[in-house]
Every structure is written in structure tokens, then in C-alpha cells.
N, C-alpha and C. Protein backbone atom coordinates (compact mmCIF):
# COMPACT_ATOMS: atom_id res chain seq x y z
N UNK A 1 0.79 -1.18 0.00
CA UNK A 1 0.00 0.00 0.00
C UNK A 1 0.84 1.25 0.00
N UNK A 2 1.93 1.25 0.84
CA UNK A 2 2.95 2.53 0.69
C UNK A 2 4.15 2.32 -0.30
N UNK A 3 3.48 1.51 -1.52
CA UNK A 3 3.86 1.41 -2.99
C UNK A 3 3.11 2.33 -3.53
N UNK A 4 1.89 2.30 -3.16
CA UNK A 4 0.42 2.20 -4.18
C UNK A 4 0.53 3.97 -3.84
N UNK A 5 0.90 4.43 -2.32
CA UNK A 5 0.71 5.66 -2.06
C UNK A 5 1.85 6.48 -2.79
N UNK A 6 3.25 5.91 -3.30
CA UNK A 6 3.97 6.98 -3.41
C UNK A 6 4.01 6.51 -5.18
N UNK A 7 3.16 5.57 -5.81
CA UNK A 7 3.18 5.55 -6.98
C UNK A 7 2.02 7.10 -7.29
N UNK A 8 0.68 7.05 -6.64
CA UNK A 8 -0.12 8.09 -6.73
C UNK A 8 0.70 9.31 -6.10
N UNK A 9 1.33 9.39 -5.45
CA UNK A 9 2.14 10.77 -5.59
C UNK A 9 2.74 11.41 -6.28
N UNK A 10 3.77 10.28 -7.21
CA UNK A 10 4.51 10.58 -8.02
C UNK A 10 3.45 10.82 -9.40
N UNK A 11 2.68 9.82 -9.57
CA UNK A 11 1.85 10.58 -10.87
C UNK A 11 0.72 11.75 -10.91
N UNK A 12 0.29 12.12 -9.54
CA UNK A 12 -0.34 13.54 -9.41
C UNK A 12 0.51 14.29 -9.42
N UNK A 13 1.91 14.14 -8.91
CA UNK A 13 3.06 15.59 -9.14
C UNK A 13 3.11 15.21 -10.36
N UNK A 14 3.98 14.30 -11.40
CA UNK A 14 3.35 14.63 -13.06
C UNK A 14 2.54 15.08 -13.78
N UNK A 15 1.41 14.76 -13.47
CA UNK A 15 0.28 15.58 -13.88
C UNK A 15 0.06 17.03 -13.70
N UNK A 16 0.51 17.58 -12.40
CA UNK A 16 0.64 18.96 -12.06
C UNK A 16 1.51 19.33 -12.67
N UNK A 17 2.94 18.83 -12.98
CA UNK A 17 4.32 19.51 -13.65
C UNK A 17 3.47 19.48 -15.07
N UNK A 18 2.70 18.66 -15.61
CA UNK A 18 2.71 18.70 -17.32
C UNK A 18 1.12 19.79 -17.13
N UNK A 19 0.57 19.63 -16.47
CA UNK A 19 -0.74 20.67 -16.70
C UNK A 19 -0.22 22.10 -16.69
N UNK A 20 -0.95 22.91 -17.34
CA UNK A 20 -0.91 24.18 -17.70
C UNK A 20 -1.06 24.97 -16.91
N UNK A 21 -0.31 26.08 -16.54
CA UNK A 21 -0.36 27.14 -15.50
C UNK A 21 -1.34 27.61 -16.15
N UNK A 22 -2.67 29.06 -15.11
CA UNK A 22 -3.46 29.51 -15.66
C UNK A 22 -2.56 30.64 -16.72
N UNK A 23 -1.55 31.21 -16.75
CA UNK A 23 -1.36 31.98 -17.62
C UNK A 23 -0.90 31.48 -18.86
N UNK A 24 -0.48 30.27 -19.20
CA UNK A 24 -0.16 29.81 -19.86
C UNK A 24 -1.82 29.25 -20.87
N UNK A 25 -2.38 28.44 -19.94
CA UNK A 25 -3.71 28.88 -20.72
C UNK A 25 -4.24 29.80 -21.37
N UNK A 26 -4.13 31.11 -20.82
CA UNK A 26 -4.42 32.53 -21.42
C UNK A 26 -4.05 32.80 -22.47
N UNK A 27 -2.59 32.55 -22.35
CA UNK A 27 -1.61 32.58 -23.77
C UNK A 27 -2.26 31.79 -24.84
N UNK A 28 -3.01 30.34 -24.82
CA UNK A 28 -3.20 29.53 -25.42
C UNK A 28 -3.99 29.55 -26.41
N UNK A 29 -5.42 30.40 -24.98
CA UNK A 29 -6.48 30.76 -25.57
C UNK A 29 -6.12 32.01 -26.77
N UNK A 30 -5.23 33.09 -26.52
CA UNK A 30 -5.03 34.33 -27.46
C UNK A 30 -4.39 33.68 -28.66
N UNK A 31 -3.60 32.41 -28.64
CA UNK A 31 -3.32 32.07 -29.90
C UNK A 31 -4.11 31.46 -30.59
N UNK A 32 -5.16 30.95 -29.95
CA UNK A 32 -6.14 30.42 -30.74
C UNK A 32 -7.08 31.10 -31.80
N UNK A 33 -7.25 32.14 -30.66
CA UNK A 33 -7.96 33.35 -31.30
C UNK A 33 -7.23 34.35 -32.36
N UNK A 34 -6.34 34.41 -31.90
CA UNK A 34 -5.41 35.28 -33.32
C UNK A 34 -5.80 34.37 -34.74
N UNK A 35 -5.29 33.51 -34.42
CA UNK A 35 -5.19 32.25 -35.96
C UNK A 35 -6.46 32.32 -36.00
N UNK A 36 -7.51 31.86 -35.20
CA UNK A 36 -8.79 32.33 -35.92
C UNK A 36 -9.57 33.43 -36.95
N UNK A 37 -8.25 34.93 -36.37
CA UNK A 37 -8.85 35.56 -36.73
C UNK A 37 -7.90 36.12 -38.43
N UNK A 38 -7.02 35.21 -38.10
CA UNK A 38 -5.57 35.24 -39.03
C UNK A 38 -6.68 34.53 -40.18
N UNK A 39 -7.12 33.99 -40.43
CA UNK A 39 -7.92 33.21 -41.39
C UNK A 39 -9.31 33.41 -41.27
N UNK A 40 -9.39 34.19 -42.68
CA UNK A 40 -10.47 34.75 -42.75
C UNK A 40 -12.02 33.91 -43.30
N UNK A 41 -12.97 33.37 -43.22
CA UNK A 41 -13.82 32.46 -43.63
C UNK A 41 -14.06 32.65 -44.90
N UNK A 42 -14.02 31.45 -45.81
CA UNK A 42 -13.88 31.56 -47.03
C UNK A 42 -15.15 31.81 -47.67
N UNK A 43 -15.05 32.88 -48.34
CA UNK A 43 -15.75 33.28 -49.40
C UNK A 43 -16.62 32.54 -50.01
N UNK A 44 -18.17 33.08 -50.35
CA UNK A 44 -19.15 32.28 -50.66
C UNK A 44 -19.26 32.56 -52.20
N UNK A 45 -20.05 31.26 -52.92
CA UNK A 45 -19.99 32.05 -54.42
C UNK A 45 -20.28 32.79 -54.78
N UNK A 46 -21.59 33.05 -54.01
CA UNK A 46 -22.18 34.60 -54.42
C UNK A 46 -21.29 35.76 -54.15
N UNK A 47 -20.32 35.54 -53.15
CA UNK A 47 -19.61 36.61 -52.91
C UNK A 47 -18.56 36.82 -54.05
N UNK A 48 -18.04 35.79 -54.60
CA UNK A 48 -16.62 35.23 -55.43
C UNK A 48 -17.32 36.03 -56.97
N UNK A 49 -18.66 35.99 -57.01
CA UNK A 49 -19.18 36.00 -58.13
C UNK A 49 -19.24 37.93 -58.33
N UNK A 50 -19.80 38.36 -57.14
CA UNK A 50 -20.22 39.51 -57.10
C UNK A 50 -18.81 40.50 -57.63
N UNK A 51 -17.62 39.84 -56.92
CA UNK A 51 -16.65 40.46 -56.54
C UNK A 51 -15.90 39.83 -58.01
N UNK A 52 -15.88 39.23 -59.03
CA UNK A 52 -15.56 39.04 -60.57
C UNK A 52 -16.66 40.06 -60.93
N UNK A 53 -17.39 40.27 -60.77
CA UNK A 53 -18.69 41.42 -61.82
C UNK A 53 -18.41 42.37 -61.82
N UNK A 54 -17.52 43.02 -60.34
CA UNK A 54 -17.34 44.18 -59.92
C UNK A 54 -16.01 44.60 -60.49
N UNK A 55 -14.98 43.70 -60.76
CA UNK A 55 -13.95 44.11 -61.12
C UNK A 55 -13.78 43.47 -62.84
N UNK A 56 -14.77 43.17 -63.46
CA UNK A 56 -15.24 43.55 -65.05
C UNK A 56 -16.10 44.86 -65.24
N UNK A 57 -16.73 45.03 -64.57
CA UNK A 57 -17.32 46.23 -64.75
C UNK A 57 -16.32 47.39 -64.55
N UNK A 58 -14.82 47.52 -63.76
CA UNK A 58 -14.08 48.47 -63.96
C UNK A 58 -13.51 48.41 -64.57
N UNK A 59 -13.08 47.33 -65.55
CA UNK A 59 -12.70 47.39 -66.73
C UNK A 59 -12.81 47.60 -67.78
N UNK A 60 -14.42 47.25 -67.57
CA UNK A 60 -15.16 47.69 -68.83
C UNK A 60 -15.10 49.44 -69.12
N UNK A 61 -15.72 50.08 -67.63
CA UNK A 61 -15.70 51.17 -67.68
C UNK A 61 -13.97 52.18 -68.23
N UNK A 62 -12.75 51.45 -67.64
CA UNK A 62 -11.52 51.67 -68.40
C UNK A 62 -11.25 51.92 -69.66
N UNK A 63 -11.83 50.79 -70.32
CA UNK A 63 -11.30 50.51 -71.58
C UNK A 63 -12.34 51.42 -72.45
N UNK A 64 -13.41 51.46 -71.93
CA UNK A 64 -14.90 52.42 -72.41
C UNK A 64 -13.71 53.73 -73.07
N UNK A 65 -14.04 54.08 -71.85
CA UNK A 65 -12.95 55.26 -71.41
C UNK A 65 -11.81 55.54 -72.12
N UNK A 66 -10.86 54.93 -72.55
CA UNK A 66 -10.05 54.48 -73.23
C UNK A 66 -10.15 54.77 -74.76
N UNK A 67 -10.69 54.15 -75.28
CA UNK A 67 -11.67 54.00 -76.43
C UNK A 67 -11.90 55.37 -76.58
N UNK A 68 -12.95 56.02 -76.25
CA UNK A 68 -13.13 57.05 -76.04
C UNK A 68 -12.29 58.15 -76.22
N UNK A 69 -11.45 58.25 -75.69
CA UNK A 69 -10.26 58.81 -75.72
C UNK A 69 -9.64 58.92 -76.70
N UNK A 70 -9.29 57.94 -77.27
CA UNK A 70 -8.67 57.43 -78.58
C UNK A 70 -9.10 57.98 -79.97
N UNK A 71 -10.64 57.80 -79.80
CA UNK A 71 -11.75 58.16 -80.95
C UNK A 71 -11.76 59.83 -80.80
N UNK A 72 -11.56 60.35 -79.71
CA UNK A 72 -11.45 61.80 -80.27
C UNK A 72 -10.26 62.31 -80.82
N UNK A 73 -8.96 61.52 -80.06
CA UNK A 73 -7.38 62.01 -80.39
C UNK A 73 -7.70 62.04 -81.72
N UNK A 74 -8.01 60.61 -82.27
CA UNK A 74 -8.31 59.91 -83.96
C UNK A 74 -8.98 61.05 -84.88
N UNK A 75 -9.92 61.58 -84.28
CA UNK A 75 -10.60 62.69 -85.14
C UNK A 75 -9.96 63.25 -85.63
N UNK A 76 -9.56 64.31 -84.38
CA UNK A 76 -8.36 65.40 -84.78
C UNK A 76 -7.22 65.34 -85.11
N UNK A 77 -6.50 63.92 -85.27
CA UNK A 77 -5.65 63.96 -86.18
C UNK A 77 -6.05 63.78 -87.47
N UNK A 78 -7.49 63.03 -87.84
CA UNK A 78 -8.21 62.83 -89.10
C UNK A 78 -8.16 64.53 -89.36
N UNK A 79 -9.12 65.42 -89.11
CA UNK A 79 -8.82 66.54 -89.38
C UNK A 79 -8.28 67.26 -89.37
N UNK A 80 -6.80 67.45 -88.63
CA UNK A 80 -5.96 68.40 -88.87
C UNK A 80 -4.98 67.68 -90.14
N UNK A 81 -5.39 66.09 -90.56
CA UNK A 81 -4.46 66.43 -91.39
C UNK A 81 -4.98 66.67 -92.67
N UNK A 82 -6.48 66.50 -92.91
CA UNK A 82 -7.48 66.58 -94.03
C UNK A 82 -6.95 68.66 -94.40
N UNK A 83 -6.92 69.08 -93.50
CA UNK A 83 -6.77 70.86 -93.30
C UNK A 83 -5.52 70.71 -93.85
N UNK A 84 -4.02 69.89 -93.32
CA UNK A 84 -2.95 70.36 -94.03
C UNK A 84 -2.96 70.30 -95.45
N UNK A 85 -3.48 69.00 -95.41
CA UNK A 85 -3.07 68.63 -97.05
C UNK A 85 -4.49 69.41 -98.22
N UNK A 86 -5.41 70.00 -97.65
CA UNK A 86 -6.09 70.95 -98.51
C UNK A 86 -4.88 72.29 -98.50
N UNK A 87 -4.07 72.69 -97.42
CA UNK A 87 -3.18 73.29 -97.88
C UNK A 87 -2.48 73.90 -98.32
N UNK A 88 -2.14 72.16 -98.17
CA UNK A 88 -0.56 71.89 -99.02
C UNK A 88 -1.04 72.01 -100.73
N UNK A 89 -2.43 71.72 -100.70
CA UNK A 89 -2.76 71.68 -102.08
C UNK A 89 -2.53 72.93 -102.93
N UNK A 90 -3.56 73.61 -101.81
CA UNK A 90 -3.93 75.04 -102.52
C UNK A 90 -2.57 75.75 -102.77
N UNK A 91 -1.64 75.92 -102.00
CA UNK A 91 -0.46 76.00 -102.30
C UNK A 91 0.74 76.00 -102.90
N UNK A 92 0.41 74.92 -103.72
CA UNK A 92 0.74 74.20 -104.72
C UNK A 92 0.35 75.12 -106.01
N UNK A 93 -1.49 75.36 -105.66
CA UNK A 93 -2.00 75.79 -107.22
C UNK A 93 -1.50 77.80 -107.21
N UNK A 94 -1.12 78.20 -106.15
CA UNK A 94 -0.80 79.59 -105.92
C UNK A 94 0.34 80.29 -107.04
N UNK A 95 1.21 79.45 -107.02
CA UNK A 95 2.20 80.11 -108.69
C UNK A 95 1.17 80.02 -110.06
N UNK A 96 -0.35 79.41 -110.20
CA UNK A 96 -0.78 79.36 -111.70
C UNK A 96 -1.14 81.14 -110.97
N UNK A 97 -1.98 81.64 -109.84
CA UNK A 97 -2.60 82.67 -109.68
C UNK A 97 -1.45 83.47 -110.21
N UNK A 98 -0.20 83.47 -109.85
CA UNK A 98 0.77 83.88 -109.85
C UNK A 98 1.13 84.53 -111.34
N UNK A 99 1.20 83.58 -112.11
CA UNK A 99 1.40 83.68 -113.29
C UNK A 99 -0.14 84.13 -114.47
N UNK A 100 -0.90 84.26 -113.78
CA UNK A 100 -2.17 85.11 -114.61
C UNK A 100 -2.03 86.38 -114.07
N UNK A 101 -1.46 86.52 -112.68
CA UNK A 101 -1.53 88.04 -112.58
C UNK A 101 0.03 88.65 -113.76
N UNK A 102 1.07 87.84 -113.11
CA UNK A 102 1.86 88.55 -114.49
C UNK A 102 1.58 88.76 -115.85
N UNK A 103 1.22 87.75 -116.22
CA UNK A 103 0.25 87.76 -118.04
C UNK A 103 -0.68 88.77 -118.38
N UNK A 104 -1.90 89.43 -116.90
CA UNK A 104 -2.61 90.20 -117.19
C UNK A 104 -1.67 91.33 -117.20
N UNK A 105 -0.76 91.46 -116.31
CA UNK A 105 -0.02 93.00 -116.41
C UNK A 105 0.86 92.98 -117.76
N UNK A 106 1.13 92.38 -118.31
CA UNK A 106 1.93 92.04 -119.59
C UNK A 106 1.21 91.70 -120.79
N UNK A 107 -0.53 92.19 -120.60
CA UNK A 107 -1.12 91.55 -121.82
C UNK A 107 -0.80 93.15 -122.74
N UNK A 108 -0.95 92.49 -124.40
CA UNK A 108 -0.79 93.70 -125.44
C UNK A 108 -2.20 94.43 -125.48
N UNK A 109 -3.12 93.90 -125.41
CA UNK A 109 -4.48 94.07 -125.21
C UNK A 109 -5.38 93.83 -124.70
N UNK A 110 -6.36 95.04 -124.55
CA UNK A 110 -7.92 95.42 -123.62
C UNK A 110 -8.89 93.40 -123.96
N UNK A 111 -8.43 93.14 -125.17
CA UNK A 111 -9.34 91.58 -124.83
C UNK A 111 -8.93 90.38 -124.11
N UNK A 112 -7.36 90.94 -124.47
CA UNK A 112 -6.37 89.79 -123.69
C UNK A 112 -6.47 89.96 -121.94
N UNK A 113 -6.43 91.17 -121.48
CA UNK A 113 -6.53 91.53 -120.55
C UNK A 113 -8.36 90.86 -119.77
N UNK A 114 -8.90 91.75 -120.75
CA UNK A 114 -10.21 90.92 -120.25
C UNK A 114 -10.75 89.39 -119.70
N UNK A 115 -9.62 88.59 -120.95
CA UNK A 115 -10.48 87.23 -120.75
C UNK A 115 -9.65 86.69 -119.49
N UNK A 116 -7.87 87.05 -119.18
CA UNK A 116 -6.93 87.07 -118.17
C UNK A 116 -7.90 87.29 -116.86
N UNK A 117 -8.37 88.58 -116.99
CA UNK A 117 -9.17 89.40 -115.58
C UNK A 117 -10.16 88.20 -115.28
N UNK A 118 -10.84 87.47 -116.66
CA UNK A 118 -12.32 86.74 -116.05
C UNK A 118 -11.53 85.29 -114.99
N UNK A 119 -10.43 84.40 -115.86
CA UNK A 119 -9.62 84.00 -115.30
C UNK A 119 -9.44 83.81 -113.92
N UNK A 120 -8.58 84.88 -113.42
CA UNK A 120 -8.51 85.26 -112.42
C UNK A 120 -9.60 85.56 -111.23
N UNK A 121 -10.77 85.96 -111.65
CA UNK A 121 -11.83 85.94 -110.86
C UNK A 121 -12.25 84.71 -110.36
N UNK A 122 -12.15 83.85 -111.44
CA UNK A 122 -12.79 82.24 -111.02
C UNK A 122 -11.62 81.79 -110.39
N UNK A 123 -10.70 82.01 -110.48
CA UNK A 123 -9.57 81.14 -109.29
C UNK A 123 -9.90 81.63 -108.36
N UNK A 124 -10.41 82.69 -108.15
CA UNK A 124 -10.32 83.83 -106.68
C UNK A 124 -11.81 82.85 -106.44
N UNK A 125 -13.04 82.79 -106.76
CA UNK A 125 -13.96 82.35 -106.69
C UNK A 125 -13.69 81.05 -106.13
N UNK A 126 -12.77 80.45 -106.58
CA UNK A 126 -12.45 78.73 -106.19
C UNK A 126 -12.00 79.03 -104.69
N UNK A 127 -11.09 79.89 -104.73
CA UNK A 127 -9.98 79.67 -103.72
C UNK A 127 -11.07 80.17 -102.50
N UNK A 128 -11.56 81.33 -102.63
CA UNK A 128 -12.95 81.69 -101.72
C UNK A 128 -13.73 80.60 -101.12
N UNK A 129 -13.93 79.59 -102.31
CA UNK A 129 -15.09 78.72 -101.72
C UNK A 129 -14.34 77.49 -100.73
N UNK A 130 -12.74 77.72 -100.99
CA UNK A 130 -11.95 76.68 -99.88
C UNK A 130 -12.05 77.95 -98.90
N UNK A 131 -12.41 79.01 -98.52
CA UNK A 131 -12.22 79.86 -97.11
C UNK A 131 -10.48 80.51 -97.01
N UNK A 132 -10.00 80.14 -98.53
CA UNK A 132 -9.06 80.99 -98.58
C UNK A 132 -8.86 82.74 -99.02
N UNK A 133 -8.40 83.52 -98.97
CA UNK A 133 -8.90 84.69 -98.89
C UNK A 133 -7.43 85.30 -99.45
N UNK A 134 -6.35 86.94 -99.90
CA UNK A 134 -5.67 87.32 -100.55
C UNK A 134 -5.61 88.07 -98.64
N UNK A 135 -4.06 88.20 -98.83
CA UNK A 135 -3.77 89.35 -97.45
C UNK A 135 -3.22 90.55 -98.39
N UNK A 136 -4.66 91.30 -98.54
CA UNK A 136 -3.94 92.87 -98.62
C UNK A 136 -2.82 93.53 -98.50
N UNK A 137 -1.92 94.16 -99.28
CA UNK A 137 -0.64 94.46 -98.87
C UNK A 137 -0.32 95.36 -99.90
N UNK A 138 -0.69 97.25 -99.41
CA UNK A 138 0.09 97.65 -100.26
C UNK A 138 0.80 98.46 -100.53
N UNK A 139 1.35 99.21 -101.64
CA UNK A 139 1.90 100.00 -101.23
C UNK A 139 2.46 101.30 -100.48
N UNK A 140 3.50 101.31 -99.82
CA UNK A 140 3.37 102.36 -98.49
C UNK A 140 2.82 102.17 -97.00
N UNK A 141 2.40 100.75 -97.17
CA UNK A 141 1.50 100.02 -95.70
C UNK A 141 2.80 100.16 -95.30
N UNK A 142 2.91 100.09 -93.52
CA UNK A 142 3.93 99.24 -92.63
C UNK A 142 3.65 97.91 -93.23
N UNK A 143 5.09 97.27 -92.89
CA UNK A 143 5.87 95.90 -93.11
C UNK A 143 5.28 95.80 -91.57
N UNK A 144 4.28 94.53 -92.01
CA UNK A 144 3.79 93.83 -91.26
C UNK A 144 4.18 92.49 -91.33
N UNK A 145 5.34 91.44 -90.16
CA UNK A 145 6.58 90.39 -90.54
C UNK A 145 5.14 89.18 -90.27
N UNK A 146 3.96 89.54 -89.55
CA UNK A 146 2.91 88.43 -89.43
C UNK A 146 2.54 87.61 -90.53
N UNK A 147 2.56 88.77 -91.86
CA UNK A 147 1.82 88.64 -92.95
C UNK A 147 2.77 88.52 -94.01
N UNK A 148 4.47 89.09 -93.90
CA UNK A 148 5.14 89.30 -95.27
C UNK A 148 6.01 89.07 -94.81
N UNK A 149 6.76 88.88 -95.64
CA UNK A 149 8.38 88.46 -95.84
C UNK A 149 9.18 89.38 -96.77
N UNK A 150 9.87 90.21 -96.56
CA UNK A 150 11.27 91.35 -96.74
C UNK A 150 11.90 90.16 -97.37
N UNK A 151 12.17 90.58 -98.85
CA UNK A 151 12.86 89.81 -99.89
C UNK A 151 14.31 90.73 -100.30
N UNK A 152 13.71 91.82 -100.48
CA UNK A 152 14.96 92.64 -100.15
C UNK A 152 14.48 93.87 -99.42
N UNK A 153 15.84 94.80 -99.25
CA UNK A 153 15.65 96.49 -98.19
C UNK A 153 16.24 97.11 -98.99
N UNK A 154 15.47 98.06 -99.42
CA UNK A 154 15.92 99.39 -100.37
C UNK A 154 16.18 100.71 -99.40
N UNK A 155 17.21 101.56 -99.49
CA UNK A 155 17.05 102.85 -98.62
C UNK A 155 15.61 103.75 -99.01
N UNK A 156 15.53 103.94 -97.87
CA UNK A 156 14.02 104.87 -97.97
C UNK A 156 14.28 106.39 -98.46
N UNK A 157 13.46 106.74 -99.02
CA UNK A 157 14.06 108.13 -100.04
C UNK A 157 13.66 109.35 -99.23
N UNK A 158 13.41 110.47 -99.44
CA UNK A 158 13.55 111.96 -98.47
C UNK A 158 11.93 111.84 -98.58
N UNK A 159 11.13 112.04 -97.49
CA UNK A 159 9.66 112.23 -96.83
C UNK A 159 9.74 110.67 -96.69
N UNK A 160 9.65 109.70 -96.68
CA UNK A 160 9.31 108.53 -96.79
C UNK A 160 10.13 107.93 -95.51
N UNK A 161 8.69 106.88 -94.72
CA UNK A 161 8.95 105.90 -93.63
C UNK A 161 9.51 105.27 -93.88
N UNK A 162 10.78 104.75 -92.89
CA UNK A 162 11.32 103.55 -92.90
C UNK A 162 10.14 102.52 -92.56
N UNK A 163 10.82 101.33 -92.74
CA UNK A 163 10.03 100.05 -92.46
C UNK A 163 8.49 100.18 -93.36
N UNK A 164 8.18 100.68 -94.79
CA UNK A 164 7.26 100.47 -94.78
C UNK A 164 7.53 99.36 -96.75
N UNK A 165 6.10 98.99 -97.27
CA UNK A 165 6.20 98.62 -98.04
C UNK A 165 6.64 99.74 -99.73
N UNK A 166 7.48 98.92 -100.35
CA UNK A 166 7.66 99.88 -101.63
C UNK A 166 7.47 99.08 -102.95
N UNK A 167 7.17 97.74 -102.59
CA UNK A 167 6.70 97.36 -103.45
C UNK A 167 6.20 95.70 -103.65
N UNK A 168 5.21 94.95 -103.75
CA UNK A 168 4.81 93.62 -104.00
C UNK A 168 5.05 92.28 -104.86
N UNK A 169 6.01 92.12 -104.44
CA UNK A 169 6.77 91.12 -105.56
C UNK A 169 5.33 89.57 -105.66
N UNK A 170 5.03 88.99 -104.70
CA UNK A 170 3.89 87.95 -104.44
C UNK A 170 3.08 88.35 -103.52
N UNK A 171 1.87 87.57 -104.14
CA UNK A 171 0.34 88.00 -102.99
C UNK A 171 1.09 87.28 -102.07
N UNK A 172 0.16 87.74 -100.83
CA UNK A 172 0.20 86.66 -99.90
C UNK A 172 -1.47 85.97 -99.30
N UNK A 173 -1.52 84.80 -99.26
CA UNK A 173 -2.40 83.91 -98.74
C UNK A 173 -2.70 83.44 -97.43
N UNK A 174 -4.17 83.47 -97.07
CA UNK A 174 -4.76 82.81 -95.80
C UNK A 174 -6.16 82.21 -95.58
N UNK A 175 -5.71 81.43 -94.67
CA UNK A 175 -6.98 80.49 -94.57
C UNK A 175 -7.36 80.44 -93.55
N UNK A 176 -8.49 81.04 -93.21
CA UNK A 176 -9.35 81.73 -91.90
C UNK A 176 -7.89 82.66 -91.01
N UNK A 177 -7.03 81.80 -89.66
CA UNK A 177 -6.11 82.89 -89.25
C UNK A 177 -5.04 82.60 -89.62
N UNK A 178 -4.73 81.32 -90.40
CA UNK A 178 -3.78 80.63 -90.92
C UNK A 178 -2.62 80.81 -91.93
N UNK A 179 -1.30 81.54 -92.34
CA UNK A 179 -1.04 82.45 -93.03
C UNK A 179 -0.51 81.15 -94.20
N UNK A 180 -1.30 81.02 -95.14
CA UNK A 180 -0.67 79.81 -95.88
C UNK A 180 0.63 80.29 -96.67
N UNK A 181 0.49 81.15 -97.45
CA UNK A 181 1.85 81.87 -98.54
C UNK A 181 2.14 83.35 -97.54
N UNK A 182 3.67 83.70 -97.11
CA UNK A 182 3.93 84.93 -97.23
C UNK A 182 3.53 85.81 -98.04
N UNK A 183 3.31 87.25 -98.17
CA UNK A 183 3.24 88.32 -99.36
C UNK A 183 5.02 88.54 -99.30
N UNK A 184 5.91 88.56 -100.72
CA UNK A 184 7.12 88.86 -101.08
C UNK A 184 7.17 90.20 -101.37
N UNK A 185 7.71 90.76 -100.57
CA UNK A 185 7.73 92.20 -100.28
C UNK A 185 9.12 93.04 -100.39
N UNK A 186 9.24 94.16 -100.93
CA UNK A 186 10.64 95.26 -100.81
C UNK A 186 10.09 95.86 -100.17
N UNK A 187 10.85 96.42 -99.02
CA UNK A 187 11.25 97.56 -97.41
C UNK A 187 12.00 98.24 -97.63
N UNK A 188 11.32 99.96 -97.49
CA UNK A 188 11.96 100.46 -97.14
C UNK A 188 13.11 100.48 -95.43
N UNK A 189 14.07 100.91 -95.74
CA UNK A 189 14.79 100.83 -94.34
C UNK A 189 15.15 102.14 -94.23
């Protein structure tokens, strides 16, 4: 029996050495609860589903957007370059104007001159109906550098402004504020 008593001694002091102090419990319990809360409950389909709809729909709205964006840049490069190359065109046709105004000043005669003058009206008529227009320029105006270009500088003679025009070598051209051709101009200096 005082086997039996110091065998039950020795395994209730084991049991006490391996059981858990209350703070150690405490500890036990807070790790339990952390990791519980460390892992979050998994997601239901409806949730999985909602939350794919929600993040296509900001994509959609992106790329909308996007798109969008694109289609206006697209315009305006469609039209600014439709504007250059009308132009570059008209530009092109500006030496025939060129050369009817010399022919009319060089015609021998009032019929030659006439049919030259009708000529010339209908190019002006054409060029009008592109919204191109002639920049005024004449003689004795100020040299205005917005509108003309000083081809050469002549000394200015006794009463007479410097810096002004003395004489029109080429029209000059525009399209609405757009200065397509310089006017070729002599300055006084």
C-alpha cells in the first residue's frame, strides 16, 4: 500500500508539472484566437461571383474610357491632317494665280486683258469657296513680318517711312487665321 501511495504521488506531481499554468492557458487561448482571426472564412460564391462582376465592370468602364479617348485624339488627327493637305494643295496651285496676274499685267491688249481678268476671278472664286482669302498688302502700308516676308531692303528716299512697303513682288495667302503663302515684299529701311 505505501507502494500504491507513493506511486499516486509521483503521478499527481506529473500531472501537475505537465498541466498548464493559468497563464499559460491565457496565452493559449489568445493564440487560438489570433489564428482564428488570421484566417479569414472563405468566401461564398455569391460573394466570389459579385466580386468578378465588380472588377469587369471596372474594366469595362476603363477601356470604355479608353476608347473614347482614342476616338477623339483619332478625329483630330483625321482633321488636322485633311486641313494640311487641302493646304498643301492650294499652295501648290498659288504660282498658276501667280502667273495670270503677271500675263494680265503684260497683256498687249484690252481683250487679252479681259479674258486674263475673267480668269482670275474664277480662281479667286475657287480659292474663296476653300475659305481661302488674298492678305492685302500695299503699297506704303507698314511691313507687317505676321503677314510678309522682306525679300529685299531698299534705302528709304527723303519724306518717306522707314520700315514700310515699296513694293509687291507675291500676294500673300490665308486660310481663316492661318497664313498659308507669305506676301514677297521690298522695305523700305
Amino acid at each position: 500500500m505505501a507502494e500504491n501511495k507513493d506511486e499516486l504521488k509521483h503521478s499527481d506531481e506529473e500531472e501537475l508539472l505537465d498541466a498548464p499554468t493559468p497563464e499559460e492557458e491565457a496565452e493559449g487561448k489568445a493564440q487560438e484566437e489570433q489564428e482564428v482571426e488570421k484566417t479569414p472564412p472563405e468566401p461564398s460564391e455569391l460573394e466570389k461571383a459579385l466580386a468578378a462582376a465588380e472588377d469587369y465592370r471596372r474594366k469595362w468602364y476603363s477601356v470604355s474610357a479608353e476608347y473614347d479617348n482614342f476616338r477623339k485624339r483619332n478625329q483630330s488627327a483625321v482633321s488636322q491632317a485633311y486641313a494640311d493637305g487641302k493646304a498643301e494643295a492650294i499652295l501648290k496651285l498659288l504660282p498658276v494665280a501667280d502667273n495670270f496676274g503677271y500675263a494680265y499685267e503684260g497683256a498687249p491688249d484690252e481683250k487679252t486683258k479681259t479674258g486674263i481678268d475673267k480668269i482670275i476671278k474664277s480662281f479667286n472664286t475657287i480659292l474663296s469657296s476653300l475659305g481661302v482669302e488674298e492678305i492685302v498688302i500695299n503699297v506704303g502700308d507698314s511691313f507687317d513680318e505676321s503677314c510678309a516676308e522682306a525679300i529685299m531692303n531698299v534705302p528709304a528716299g527723303e519724306g518717306e517711312t522707314p520700315n514700310t512697303v515699296q513694293r509687291v513682288l507675291k500676294k500673300g495667302y490665308k486660310q481663316g487665321e492661318k497664313v498659308i503663302r507669305f506676301a514677297q515684299v521690298i522695305v523700305s529701311i
